[in-house]
Protein backbone atom coordinates (compact mmCIF):
# COMPACT_ATOMS: atom_id res chain seq x y z
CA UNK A 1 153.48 9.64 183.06
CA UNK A 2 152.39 7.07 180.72
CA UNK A 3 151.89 4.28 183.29
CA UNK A 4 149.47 6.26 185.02
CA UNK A 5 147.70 7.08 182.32
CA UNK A 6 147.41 3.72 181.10
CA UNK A 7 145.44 2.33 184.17
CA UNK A 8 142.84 5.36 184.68
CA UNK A 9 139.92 4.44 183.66
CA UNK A 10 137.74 7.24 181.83
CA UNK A 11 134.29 8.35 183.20
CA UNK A 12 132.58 8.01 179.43
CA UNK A 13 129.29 9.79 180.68
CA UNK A 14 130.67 12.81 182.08
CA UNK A 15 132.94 13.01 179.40
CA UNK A 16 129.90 12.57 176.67
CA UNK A 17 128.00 14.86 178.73
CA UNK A 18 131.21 17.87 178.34
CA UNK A 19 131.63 17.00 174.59
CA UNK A 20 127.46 17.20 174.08
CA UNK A 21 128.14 21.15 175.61
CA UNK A 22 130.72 22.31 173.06
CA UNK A 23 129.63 18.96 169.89
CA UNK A 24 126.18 18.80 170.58
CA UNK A 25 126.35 16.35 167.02
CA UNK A 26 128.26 13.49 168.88
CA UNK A 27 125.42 11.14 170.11
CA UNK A 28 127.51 8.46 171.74
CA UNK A 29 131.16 7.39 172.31
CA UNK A 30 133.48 4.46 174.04
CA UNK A 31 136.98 5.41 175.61
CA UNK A 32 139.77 3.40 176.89
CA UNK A 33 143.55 2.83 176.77
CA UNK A 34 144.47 -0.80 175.15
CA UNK A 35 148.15 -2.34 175.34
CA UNK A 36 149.55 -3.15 172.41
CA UNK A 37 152.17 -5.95 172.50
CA UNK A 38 154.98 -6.18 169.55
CA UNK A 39 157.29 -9.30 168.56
CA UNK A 40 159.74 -8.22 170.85
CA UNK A 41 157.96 -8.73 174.35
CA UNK A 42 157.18 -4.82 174.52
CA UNK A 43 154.38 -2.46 174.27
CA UNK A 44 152.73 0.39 173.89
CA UNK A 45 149.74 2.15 175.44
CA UNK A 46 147.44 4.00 173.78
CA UNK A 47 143.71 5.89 174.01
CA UNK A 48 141.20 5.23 171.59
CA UNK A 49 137.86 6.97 171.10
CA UNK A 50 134.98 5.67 169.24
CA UNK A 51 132.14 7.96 168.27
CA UNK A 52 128.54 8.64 166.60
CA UNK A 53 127.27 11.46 165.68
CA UNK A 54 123.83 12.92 163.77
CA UNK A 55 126.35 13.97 161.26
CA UNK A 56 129.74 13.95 159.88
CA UNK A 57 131.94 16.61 161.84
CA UNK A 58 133.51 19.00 159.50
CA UNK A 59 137.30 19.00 158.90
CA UNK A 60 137.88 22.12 161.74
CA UNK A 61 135.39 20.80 163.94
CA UNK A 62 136.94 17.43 163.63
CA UNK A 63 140.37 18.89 164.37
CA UNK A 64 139.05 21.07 167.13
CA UNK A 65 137.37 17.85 169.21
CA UNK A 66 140.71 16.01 168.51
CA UNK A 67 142.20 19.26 170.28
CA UNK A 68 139.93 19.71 172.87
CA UNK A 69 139.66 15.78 174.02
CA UNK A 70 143.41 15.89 174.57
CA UNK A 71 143.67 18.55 176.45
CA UNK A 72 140.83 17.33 178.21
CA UNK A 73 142.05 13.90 179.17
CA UNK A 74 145.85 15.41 179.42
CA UNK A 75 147.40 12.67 176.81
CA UNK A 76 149.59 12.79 173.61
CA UNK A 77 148.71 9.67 171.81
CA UNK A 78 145.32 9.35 171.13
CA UNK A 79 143.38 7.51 168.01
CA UNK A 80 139.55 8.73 167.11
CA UNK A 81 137.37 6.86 165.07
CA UNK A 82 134.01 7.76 163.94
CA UNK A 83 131.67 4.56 163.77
């Protein structure tokens, strides 16, 4: 399921536009899967999320848009940073 995964690219409009309806703080944010490669000529896939916001999210509403964007994009690993 991973492979998959890893060559989708995401619609980052819409998917502002659906986190604006339920985080109407987050102002702006950059998705994609990147590759990692290790020593051993293997590597890993993962999404990362960058986003702004007019304010810090709260711990809960922090863990709730980490809960929500999963679900959302149907993945496991996923890193968010807030810029």
């Amino acid at each position: 399921m991973e492979a998959p995964i890893a060559t989708t690219p995401f619609d980052n409009n819409t998917i502002l536009n659906e986190t604006n309806a339920i985080f109407p703080v987050i102002t702006s944010l950059s998705l994609a899967n990147h590759t990692f490669f290790t020593d051993t000529d293997s590597g890993f896939t993962t999404t990362i999320l960058i986003y702004t916001a007019k304010k810090k999210l709260s711990t809960n509403d922090k863990e709730k848009f980490t809960n929500w964007i999963k679900q959302r994009l149907m993945v496991t690993s996923l890193e968010i940073h807030e810029e």
